[in-house]
C-alpha atoms as a PDB file:
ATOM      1  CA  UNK A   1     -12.183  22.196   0.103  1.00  0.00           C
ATOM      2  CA  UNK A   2      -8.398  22.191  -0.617  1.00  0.00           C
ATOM      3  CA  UNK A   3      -7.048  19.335  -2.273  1.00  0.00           C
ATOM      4  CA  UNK A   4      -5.270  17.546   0.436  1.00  0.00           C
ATOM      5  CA  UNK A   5      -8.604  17.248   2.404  1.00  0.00           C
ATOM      6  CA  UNK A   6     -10.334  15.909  -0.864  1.00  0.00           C
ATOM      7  CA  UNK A   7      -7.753  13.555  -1.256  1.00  0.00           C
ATOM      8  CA  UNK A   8      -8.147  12.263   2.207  1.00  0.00           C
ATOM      9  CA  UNK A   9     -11.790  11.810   1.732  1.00  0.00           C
ATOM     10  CA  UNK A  10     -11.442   9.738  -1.150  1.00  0.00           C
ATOM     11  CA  UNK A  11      -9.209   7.482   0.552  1.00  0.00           C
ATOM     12  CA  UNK A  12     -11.297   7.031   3.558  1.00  0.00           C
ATOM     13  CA  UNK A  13     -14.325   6.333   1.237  1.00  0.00           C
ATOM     14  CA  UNK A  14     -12.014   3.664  -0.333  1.00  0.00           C
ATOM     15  CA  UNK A  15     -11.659   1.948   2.948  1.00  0.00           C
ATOM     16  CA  UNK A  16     -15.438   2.228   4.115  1.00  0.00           C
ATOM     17  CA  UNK A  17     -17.970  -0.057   3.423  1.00  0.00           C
ATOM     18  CA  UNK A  18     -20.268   2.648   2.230  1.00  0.00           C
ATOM     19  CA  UNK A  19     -21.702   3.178  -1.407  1.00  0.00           C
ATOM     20  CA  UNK A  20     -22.350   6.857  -1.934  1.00  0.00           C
ATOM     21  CA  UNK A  21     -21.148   9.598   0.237  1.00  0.00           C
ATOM     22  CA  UNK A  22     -22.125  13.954   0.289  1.00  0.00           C
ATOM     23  CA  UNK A  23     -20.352  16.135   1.883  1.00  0.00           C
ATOM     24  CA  UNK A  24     -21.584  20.162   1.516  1.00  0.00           C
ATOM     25  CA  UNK A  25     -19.117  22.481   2.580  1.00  0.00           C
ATOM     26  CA  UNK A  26     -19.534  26.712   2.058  1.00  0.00           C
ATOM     27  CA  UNK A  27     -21.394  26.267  -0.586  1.00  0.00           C
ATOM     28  CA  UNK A  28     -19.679  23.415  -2.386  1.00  0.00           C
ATOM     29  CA  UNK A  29     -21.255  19.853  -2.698  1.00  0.00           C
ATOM     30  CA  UNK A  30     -19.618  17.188  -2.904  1.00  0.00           C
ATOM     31  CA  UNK A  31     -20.770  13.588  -3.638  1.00  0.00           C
ATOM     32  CA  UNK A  32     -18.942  10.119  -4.165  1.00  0.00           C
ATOM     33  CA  UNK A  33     -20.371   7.534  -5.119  1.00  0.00           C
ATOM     34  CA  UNK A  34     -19.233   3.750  -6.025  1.00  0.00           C
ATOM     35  CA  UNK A  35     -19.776   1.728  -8.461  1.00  0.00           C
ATOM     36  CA  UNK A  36     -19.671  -2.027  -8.785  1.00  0.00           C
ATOM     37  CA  UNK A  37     -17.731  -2.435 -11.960  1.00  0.00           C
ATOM     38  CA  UNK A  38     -15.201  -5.716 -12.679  1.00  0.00           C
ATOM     39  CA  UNK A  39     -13.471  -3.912 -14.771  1.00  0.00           C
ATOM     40  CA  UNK A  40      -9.827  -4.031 -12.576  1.00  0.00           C
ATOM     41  CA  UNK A  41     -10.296  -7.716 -11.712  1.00  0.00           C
ATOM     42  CA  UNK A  42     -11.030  -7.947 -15.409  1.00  0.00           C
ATOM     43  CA  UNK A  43      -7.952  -6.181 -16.301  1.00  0.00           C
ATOM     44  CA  UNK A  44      -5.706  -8.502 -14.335  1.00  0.00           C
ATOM     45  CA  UNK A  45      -6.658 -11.417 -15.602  1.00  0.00           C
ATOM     46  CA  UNK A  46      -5.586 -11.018 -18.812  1.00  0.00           C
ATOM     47  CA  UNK A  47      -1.916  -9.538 -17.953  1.00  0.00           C
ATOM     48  CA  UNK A  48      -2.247 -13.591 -15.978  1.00  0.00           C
ATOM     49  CA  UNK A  49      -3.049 -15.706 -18.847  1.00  0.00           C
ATOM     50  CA  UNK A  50       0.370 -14.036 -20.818  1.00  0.00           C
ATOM     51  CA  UNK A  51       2.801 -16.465 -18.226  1.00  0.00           C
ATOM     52  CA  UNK A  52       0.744 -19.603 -19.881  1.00  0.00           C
ATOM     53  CA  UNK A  53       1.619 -18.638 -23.433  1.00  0.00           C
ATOM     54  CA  UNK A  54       5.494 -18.901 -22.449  1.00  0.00           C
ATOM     55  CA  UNK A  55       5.222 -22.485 -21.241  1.00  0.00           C
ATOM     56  CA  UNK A  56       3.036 -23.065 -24.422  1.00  0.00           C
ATOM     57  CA  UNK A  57       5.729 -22.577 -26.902  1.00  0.00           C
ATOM     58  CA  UNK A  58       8.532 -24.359 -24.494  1.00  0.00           C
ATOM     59  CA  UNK A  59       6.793 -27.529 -24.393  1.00  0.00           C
ATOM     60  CA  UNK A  60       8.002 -29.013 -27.586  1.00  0.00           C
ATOM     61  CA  UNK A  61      11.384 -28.566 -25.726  1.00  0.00           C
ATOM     62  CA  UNK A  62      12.763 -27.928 -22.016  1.00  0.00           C
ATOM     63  CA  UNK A  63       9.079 -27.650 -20.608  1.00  0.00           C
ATOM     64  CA  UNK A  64      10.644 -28.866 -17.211  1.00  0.00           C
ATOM     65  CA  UNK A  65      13.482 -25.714 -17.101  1.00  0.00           C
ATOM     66  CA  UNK A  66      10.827 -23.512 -17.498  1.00  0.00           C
ATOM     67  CA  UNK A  67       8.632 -23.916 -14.506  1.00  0.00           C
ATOM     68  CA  UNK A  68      11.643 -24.064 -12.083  1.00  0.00           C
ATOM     69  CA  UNK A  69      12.416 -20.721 -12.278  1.00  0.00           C
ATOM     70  CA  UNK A  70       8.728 -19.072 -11.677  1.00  0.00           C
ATOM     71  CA  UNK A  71       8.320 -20.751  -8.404  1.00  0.00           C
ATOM     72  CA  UNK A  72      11.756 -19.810  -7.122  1.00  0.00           C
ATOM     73  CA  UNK A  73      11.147 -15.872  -8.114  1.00  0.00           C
ATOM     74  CA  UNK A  74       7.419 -16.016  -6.132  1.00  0.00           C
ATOM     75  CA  UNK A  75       8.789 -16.864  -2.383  1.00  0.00           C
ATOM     76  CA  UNK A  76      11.717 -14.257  -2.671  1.00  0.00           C
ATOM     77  CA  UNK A  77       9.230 -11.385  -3.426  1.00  0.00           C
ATOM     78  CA  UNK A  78      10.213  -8.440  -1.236  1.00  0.00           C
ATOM     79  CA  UNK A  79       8.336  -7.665   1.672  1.00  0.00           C
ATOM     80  CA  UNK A  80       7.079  -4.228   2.064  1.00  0.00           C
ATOM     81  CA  UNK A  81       5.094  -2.016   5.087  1.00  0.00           C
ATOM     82  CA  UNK A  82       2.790  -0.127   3.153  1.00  0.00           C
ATOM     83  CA  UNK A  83       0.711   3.446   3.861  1.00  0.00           C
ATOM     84  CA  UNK A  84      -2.662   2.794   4.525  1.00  0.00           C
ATOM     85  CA  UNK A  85      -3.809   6.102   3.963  1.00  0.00           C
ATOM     86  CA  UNK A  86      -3.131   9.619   2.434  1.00  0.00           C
ATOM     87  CA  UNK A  87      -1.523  11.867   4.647  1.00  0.00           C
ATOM     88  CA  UNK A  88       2.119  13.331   5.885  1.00  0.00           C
ATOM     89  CA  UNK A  89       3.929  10.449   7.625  1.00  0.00           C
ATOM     90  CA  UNK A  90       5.798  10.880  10.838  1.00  0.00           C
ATOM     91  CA  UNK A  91       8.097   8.133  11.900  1.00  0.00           C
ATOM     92  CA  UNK A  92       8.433   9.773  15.775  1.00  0.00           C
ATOM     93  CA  UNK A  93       5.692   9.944  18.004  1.00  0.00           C
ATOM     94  CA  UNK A  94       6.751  13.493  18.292  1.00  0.00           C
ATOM     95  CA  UNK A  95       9.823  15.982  17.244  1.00  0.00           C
ATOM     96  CA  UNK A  96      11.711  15.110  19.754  1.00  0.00           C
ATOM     97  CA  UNK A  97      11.101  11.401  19.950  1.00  0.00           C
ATOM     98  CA  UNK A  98      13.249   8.858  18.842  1.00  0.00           C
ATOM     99  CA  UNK A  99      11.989   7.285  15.808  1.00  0.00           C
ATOM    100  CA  UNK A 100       9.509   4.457  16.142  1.00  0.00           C
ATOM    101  CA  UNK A 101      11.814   2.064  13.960  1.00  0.00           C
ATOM    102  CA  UNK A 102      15.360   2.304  12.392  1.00  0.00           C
ATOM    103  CA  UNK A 103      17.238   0.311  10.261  1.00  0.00           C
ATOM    104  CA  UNK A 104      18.269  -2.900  11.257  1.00  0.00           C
ATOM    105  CA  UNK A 105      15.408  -3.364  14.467  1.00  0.00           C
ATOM    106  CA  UNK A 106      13.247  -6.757  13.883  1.00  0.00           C
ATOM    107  CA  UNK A 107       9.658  -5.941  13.584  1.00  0.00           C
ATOM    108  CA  UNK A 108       6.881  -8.068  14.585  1.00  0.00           C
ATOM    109  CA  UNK A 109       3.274  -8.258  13.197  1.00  0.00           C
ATOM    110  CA  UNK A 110       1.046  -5.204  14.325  1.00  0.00           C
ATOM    111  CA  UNK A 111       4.166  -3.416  15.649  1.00  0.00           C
ATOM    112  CA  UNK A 112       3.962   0.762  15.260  1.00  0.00           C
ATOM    113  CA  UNK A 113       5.952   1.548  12.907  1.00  0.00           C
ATOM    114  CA  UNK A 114       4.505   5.509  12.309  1.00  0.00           C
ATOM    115  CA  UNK A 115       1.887   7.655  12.345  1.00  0.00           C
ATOM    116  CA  UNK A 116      -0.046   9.389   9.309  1.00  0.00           C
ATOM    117  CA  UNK A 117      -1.574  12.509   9.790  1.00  0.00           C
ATOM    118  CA  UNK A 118      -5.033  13.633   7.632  1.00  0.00           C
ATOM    119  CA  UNK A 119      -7.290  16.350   8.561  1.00  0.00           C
ATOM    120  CA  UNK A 120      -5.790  16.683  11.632  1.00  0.00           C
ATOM    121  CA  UNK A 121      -6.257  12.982  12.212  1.00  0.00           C
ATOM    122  CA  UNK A 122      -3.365  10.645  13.310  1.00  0.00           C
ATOM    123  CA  UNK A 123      -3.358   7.378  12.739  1.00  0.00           C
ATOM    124  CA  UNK A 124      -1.478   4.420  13.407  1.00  0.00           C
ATOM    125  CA  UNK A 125       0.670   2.778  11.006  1.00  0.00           C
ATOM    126  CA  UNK A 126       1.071  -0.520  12.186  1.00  0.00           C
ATOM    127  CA  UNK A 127       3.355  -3.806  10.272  1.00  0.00           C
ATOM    128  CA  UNK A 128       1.177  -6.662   8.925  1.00  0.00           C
ATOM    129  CA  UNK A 129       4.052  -8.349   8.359  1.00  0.00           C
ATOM    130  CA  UNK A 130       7.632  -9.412  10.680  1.00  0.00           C
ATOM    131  CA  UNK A 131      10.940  -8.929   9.510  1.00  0.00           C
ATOM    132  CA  UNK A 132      14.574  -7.133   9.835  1.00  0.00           C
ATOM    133  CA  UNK A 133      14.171  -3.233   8.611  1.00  0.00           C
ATOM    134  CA  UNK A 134      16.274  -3.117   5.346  1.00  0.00           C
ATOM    135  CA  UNK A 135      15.410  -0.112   4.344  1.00  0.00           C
ATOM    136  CA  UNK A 136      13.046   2.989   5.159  1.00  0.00           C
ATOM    137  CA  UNK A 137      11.764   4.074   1.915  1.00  0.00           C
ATOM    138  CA  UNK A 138      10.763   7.354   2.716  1.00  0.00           C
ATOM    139  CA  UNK A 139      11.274  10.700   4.972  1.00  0.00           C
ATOM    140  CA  UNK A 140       9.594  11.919   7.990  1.00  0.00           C
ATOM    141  CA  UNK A 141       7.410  14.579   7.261  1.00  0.00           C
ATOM    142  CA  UNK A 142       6.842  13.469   4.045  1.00  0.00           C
ATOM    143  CA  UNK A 143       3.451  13.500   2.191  1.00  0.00           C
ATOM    144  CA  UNK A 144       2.537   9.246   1.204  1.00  0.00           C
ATOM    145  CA  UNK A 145      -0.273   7.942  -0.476  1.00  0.00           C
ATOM    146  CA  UNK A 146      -2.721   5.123  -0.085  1.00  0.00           C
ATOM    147  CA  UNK A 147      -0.315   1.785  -0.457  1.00  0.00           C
ATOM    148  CA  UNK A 148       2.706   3.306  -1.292  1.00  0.00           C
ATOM    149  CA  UNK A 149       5.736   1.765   0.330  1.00  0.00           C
ATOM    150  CA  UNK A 150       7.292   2.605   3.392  1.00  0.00           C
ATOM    151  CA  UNK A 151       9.896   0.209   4.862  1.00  0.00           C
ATOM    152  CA  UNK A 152      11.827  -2.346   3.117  1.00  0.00           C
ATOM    153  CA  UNK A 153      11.955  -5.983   5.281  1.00  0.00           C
ATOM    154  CA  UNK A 154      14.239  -8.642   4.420  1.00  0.00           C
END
């Protein structure tokens, strides 16, 4: 198996609901299985507790200065369309084609936005989120991982 296929696989396994998984293939085996581990929920809860310390040490002082500016940083995060897959991206529906999206167009929820090709598979990339393209992050043709991003929505 070459390693764009295997890489495929293992993202597809990552989205199934399916514990263990063989595939044999001229002579090669190969088997995936999952594990139920906490270990990454584990690992995020202590990079959490760290924000508490700050307002720990403040609250002899100006406790009240220092939770004003965490909320106001949370509702401007930036909003992102994500891959949700490995494979090459293609932001036409074919060479030819205009582009699905370009800078500037409003997007609504579920709205095409691309398609990702893997193992001769293409897939639909579609917005979980609505907004004005700011930026597209990437090129077409281009090779994109599981949840990297995309487009850039203001």
């Amino acid at each position: 198996m070459d390693t764009q296929a295997l890489k495929a696989l293992i993202d597809l396994f990552g989205r199934a609901p399916l514990r263990e998984l063989e595939i044999s293939e001229g002579g090669q085996t190969l088997k995936i299985t999952r594990s139920e581990q906490g270990a990454a929920p584990a690992a995020l809860v202590p990079s959490r507790p760290s924000a508490p310390v700050a307002p720990a040490e403040p609250s002899g002082g100006p406790a009240p200065s220092t939770p004003v500016p965490t909320p106001a940083v949370q509702p401007q995060a930036e909003r992102v369309v994500t891959a949700p897959m490995y494979g090459t991206l293609h932001l036409s529906p074919s060479p030819d084609a205009p582009p699905f999206v370009a800078v500037g167009d409003t997007l609504s929820v579920g709205q095409q936005i691309g398609l990702i090709e893997a193992m001769k598979v293409f897939t639909p990339v579609k917005t979980e989120v609505a907004g004005r393209v700011e930026a597209i992050l990437v090129t077409d043709g281009s090779e994109v991982e599981a949840d990297q991003p995309l487009m850039r929505l203001s």
